[in-house]
Protein backbone atom coordinates (compact mmCIF):
# COMPACT_ATOMS: atom_id res chain seq x y z
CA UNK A 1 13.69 -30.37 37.73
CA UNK A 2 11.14 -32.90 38.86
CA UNK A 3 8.85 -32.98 42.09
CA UNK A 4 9.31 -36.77 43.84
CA UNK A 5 7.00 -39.00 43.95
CA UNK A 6 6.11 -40.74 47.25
CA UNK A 7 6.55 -44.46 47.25
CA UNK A 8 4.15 -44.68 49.61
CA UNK A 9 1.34 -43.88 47.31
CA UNK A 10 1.65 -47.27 45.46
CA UNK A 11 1.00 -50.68 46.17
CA UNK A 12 3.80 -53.28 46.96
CA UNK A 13 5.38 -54.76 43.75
CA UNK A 14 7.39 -57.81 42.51
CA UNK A 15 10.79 -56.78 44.03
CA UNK A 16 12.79 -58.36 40.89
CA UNK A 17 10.64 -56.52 38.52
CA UNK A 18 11.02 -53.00 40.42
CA UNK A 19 14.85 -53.68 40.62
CA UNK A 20 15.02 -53.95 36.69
CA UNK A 21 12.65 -50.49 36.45
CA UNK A 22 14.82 -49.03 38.72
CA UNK A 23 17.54 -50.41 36.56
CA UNK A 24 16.28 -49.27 33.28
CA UNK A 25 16.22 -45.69 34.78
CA UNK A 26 19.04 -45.68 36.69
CA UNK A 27 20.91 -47.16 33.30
CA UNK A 28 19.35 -44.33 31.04
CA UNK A 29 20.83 -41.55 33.44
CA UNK A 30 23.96 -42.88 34.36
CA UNK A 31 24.28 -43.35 30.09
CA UNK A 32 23.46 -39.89 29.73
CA UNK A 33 25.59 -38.57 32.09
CA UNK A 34 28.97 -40.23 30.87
CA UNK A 35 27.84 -39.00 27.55
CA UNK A 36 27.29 -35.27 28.12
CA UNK A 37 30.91 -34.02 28.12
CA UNK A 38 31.79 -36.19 24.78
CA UNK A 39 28.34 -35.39 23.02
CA UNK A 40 28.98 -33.78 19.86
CA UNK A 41 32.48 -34.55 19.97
CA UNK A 42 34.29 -36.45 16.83
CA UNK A 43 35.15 -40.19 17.59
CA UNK A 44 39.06 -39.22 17.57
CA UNK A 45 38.51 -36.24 19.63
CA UNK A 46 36.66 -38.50 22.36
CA UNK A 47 39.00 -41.44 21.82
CA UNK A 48 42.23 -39.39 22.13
CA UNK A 49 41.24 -37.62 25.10
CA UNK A 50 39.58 -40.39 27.16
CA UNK A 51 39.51 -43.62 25.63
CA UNK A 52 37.03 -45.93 26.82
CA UNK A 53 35.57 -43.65 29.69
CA UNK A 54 35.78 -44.79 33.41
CA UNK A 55 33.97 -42.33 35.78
CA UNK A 56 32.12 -39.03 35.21
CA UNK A 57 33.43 -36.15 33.50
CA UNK A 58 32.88 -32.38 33.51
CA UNK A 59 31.79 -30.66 30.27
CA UNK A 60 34.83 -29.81 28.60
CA UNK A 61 35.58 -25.79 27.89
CA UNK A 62 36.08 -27.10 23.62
CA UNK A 63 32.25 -28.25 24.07
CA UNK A 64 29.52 -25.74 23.66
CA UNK A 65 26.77 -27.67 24.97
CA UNK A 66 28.21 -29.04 27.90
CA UNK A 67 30.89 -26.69 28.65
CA UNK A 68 30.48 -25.41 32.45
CA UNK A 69 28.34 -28.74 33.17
CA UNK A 70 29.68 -30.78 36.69
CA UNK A 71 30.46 -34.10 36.24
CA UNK A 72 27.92 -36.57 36.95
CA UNK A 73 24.82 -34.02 35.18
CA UNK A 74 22.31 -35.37 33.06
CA UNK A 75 21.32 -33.63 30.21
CA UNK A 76 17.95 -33.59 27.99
CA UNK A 77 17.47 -37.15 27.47
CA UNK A 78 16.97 -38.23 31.11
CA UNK A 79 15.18 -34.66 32.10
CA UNK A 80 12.95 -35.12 29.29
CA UNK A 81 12.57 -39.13 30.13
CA UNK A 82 11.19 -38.10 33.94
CA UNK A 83 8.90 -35.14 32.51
CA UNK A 84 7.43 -37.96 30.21
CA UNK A 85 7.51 -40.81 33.09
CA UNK A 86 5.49 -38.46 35.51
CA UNK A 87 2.73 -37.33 33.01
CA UNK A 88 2.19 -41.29 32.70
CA UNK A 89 1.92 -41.44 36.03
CA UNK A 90 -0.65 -38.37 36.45
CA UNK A 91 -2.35 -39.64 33.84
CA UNK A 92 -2.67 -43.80 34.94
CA UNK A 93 -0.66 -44.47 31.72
CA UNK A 94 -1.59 -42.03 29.15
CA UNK A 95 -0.28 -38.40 28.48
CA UNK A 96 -2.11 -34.99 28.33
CA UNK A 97 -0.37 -33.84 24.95
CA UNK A 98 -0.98 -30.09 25.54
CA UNK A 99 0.55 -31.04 29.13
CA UNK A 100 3.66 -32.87 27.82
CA UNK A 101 4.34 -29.10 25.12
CA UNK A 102 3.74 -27.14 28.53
CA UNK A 103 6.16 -28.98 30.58
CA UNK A 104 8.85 -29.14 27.76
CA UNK A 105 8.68 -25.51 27.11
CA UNK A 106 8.81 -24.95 30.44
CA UNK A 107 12.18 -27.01 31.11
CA UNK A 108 13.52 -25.40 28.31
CA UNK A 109 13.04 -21.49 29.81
CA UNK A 110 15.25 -23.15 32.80
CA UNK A 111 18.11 -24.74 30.35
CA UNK A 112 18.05 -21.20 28.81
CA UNK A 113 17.93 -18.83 32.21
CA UNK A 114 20.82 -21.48 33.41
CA UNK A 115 22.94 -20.29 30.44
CA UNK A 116 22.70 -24.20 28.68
CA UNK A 117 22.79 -24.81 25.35
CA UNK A 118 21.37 -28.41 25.86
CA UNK A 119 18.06 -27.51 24.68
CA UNK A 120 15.11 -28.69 22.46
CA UNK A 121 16.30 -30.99 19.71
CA UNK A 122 14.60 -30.25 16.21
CA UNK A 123 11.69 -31.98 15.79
CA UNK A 124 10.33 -30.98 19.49
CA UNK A 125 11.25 -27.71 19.35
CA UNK A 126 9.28 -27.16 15.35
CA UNK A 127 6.38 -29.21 17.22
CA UNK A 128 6.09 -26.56 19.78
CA UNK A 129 6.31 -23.33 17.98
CA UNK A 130 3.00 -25.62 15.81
CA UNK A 131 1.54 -26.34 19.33
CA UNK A 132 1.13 -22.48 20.54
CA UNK A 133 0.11 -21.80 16.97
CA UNK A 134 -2.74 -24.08 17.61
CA UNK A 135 -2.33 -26.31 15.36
CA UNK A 136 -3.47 -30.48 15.87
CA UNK A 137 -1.53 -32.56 18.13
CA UNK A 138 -2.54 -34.90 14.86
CA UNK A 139 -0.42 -32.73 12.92
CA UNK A 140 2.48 -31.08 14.94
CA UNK A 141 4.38 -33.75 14.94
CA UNK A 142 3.86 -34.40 11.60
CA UNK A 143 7.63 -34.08 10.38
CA UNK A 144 9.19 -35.22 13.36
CA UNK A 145 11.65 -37.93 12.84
CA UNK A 146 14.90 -37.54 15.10
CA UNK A 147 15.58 -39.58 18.14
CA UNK A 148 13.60 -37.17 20.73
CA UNK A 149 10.96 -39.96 20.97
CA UNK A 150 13.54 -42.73 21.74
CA UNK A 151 15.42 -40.83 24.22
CA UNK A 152 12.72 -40.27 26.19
CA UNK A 153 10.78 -43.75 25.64
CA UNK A 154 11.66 -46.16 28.73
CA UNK A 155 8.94 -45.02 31.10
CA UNK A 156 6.49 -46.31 28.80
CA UNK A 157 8.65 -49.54 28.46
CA UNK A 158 8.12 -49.98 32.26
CA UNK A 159 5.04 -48.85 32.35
CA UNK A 160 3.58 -51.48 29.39
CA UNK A 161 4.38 -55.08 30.08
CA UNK A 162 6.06 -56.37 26.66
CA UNK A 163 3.66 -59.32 26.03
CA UNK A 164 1.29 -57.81 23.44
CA UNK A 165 3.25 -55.72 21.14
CA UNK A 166 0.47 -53.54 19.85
CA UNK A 167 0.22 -52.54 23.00
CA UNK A 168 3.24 -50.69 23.47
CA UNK A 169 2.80 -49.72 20.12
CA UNK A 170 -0.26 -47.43 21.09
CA UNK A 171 1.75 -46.31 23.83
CA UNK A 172 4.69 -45.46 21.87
CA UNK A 173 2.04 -43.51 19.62
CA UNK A 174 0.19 -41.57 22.32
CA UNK A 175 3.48 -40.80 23.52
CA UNK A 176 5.13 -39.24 20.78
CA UNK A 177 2.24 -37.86 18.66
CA UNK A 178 2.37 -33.98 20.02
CA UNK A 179 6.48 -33.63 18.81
CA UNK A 180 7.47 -36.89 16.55
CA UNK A 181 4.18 -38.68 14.96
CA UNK A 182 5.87 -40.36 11.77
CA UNK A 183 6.31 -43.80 10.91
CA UNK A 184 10.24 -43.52 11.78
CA UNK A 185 10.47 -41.92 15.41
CA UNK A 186 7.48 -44.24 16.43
CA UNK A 187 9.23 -47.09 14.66
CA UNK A 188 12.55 -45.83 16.71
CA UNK A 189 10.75 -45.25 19.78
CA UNK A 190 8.85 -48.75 19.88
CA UNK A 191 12.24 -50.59 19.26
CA UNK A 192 13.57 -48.54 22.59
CA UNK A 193 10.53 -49.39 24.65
CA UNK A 194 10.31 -52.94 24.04
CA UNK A 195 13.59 -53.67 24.10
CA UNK A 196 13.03 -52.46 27.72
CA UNK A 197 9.74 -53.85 28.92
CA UNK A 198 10.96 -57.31 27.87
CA UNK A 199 13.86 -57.10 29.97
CA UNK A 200 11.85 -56.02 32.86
CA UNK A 201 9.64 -59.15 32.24
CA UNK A 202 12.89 -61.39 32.30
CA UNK A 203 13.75 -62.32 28.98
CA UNK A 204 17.18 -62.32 27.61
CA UNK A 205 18.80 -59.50 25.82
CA UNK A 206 19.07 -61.55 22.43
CA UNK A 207 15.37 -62.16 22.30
CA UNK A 208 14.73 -58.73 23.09
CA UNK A 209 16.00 -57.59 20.93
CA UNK A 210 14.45 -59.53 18.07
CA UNK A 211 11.12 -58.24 19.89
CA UNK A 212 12.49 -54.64 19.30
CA UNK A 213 12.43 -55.25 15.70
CA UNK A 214 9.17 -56.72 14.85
CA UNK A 215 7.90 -53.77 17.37
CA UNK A 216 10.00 -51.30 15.21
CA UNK A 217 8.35 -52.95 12.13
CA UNK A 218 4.54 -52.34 13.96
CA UNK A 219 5.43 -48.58 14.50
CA UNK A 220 6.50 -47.77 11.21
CA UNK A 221 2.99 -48.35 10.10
CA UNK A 222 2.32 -45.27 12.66
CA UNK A 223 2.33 -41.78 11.91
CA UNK A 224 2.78 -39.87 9.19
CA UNK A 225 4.87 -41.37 6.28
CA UNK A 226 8.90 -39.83 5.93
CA UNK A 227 11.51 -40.43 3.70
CA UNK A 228 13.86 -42.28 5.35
CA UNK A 229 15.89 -45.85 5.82
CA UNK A 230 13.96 -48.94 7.62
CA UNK A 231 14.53 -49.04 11.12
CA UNK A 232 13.79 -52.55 11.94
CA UNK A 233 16.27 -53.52 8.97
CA UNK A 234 19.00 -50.98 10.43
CA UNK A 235 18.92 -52.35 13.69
CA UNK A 236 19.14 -55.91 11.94
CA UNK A 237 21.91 -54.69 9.55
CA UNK A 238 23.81 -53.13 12.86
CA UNK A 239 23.68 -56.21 14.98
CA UNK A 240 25.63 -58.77 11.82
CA UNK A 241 28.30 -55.41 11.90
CA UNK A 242 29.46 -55.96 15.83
CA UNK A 243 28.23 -59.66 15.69
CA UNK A 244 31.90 -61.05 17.24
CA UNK A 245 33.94 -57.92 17.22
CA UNK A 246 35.74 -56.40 20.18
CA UNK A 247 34.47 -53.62 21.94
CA UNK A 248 36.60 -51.32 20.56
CA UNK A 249 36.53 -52.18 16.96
CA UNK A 250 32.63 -52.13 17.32
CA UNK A 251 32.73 -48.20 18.28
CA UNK A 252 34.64 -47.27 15.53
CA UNK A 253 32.26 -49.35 13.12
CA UNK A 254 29.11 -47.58 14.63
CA UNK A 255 30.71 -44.39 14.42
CA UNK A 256 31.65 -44.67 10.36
CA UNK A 257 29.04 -47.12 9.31
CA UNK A 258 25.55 -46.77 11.55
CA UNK A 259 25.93 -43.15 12.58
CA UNK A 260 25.86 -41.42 15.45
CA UNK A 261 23.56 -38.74 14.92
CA UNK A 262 20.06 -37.78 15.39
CA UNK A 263 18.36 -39.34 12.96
CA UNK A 264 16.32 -42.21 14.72
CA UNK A 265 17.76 -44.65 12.10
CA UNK A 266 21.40 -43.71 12.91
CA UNK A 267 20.72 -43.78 17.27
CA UNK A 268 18.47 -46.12 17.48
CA UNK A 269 20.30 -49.18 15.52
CA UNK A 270 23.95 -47.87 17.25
CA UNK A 271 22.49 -48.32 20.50
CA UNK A 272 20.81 -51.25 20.34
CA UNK A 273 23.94 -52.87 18.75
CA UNK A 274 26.20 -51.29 21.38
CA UNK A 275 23.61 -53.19 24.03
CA UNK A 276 23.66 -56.20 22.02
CA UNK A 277 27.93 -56.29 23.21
CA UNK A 278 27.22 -56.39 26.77
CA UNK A 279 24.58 -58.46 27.86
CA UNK A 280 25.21 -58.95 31.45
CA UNK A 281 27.37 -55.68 32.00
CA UNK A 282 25.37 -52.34 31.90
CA UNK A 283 28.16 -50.43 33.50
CA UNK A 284 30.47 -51.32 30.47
CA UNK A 285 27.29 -50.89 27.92
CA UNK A 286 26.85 -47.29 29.14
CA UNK A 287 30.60 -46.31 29.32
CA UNK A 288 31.19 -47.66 25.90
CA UNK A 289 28.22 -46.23 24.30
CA UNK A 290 29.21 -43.03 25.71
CA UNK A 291 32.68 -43.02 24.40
CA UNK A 292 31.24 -42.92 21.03
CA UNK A 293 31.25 -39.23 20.23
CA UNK A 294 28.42 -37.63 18.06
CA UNK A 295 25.03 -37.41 19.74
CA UNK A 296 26.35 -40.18 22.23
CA UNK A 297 25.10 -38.65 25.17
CA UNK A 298 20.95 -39.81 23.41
CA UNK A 299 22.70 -43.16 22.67
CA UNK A 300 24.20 -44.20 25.75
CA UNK A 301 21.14 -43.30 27.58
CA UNK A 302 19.24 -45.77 25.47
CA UNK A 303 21.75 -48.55 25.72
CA UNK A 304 22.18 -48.42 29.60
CA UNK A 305 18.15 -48.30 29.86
CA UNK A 306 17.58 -51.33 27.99
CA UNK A 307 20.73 -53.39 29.04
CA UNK A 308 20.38 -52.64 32.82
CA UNK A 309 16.46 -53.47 32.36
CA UNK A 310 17.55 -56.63 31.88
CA UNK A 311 19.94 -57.02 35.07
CA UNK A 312 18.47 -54.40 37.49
CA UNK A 313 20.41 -51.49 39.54
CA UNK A 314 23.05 -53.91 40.62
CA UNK A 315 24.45 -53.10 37.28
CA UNK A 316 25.73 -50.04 37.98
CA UNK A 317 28.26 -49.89 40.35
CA UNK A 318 27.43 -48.16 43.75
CA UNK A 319 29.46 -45.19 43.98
CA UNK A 320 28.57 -44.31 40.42
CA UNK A 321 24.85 -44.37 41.56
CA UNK A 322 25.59 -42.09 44.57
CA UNK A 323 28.06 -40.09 42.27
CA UNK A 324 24.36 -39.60 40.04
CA UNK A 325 22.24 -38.76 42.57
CA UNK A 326 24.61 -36.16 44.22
CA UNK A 327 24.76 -34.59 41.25
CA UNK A 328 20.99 -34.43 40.15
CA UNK A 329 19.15 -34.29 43.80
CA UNK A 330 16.09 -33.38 42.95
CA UNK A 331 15.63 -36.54 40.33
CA UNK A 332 13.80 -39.15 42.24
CA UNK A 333 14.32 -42.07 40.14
CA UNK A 334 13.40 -44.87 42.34
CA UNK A 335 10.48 -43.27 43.27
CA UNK A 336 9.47 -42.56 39.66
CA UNK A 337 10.13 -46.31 38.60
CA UNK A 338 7.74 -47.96 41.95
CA UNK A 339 5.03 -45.67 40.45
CA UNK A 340 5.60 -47.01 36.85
CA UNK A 341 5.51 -50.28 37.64
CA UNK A 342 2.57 -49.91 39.63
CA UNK A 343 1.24 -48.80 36.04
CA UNK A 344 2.68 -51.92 34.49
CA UNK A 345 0.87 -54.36 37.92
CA UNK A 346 -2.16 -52.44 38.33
CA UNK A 347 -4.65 -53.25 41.35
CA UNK A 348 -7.08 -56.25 40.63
């Protein structure tokens, strides 16, 4: 897992905007965590067994990548999130590519020696095998296009304030070039991250939101060029589809209609319209989004990362926060989010 970093070795930030970092993070784990035992699992499977889900869950014995997992355990998305957020902050807000492939090989030996199935999704783990081939960060991410980049996105959205949208952009870029440089995954990715800065910097979900999708429309011009559906116009298309419908009824119209898989234009546009339900309740956003089945676990995380960036930590309730951090001690994710923000406020 991941080494802390001291909050003593930043400067003093704006206490509202550190609350909604601390948030974001907070949101993405929790998210991830009341996704892992229902990730994978058909919508009726999840619904029948746990309906809208209320508190952690262990990984179910029926559920081969979570199976064995304690309740309250994150999974790849927020592991692979603080791997990402701490090479940002090594490198004052850019990545060392062949340092990002180490690290994620390396967390993947320790899924595997743990006995875990939750391992490298697709696109990182073809990217890889290309990286110790020694082939071009240019060009080893050349056909990835699932939601790896997304899940793993909202350091950079507190790291990049949301004001200049080519900005995060390039960040979204640098960030994903070594395992998912096409137009989609950056598109995907730049939706996630924006969606997330501008919260941070205090703007409402519904504008956000709208900034996600002329940022998704900026990334797809990045990377190399993939068959696949319009991100910006899925996330557009998947808003108008939950626009006035009850919680409930929204899941199931995700589920059949958006997707719930790992295709960045299925995750992406399902989470962002699960977010767009709960504007001022990212403990509801996360346990909804989780309740989704299919890759739900990826989801969630991005839904209770952007929502809660956009209210701060007090949107999680307390005992689910302690719940977290028993169950992943040696995630510092406070700590992680002062020294991103310090990235985002840096000294005149």
């Amino acid at each position: 897992m991941s080494e802390r970093i001291p909050v003593s070795a930043v400067r003093p930030v704006n206490e509202v905007v550190l609350d909604r970092a601390v948030g974001a993070l907070f949101g993405l784990a929790v998210g991830d965590a009341l996704g892992m035992p229902t990730q994978y699992l058909p919508r009726e499977v999840v619904r029948d067994r746990y309906g809208i889900l209320s508190d952690f869950e262990p990984g179910p014995a029926d559920n081969e990548l979570s199976v064995g997992m304690p309740a309250g355990r994150v999974t790849d998305d927020t592991d692979q999130a603080v791997i990402l957020g701490q090479l940002l902050v090594e490198g004052q807000g850019t990545i060392d590519e062949k340092e990002l492939s180490a690290r994620l090989i390396a967390w993947e030996g320790r899924m595997r020696a743990a006995g875990s199935l939750d391992l490298l999704g697709p696109s990182t783990l073809k990217a890889l095998h290309l990286v110790s081939e020694g082939v071009s960060p240019e060009l080893t991410g050349r056909w990835g296009d699932t939601n790896g980049a997304s899940m793993r996105i909202t350091p950079v959205g507190i790291a990049v304030p949301s004001e200049d949208l080519g900005r995060i952009v390039d960040a979204v870029e640098q960030a994903s070039r070594v395992t998912h440089n096409t137009g989609i995954a950056i598109a995907g990715a730049s939706a996630i991250a924006t969606a997330v800065s501008s919260g941070i910097d205090g703007t409402d979900l519904g504008t956000s939101i709208e900034r996600a999708v002329e940022a998704a429309r900026l990334g797809a011009q990045r990377g190399h060029y993939v068959a696949g559906a319009d991100v910006a116009d899925r996330i557009v298309w998947a808003q108008s589809l939950v626009a006035g419908l009850r919680p409930e009824k929204a899941l199931e119209v995700v589920y059949s209609l958006v997707g719930v898989g790992v295709a960045t234009q299925e995750a992406v546009p399902a989470a962002l319209a699960i977010a767009s339900l709960f504007p001022h309740d990212g403990w509801s956003a996360c346990r909804y989004a989780a309740s989704l089945g299919g890759d739900c676990d990826t989801i969630a995380a991005m839904t209770g990362a952007i929502v809660c960036a956009h209210i701060g930590l007090s949107a999680i309730p307390t005992h689910i926060c302690a719940q977290l951090m028993t169950a992943n001690p040696s995630i510092d994710l406070s700590g992680l989010a002062t020294a991103l923000v310090d990235l985002r406020n840096p000294r005149s």
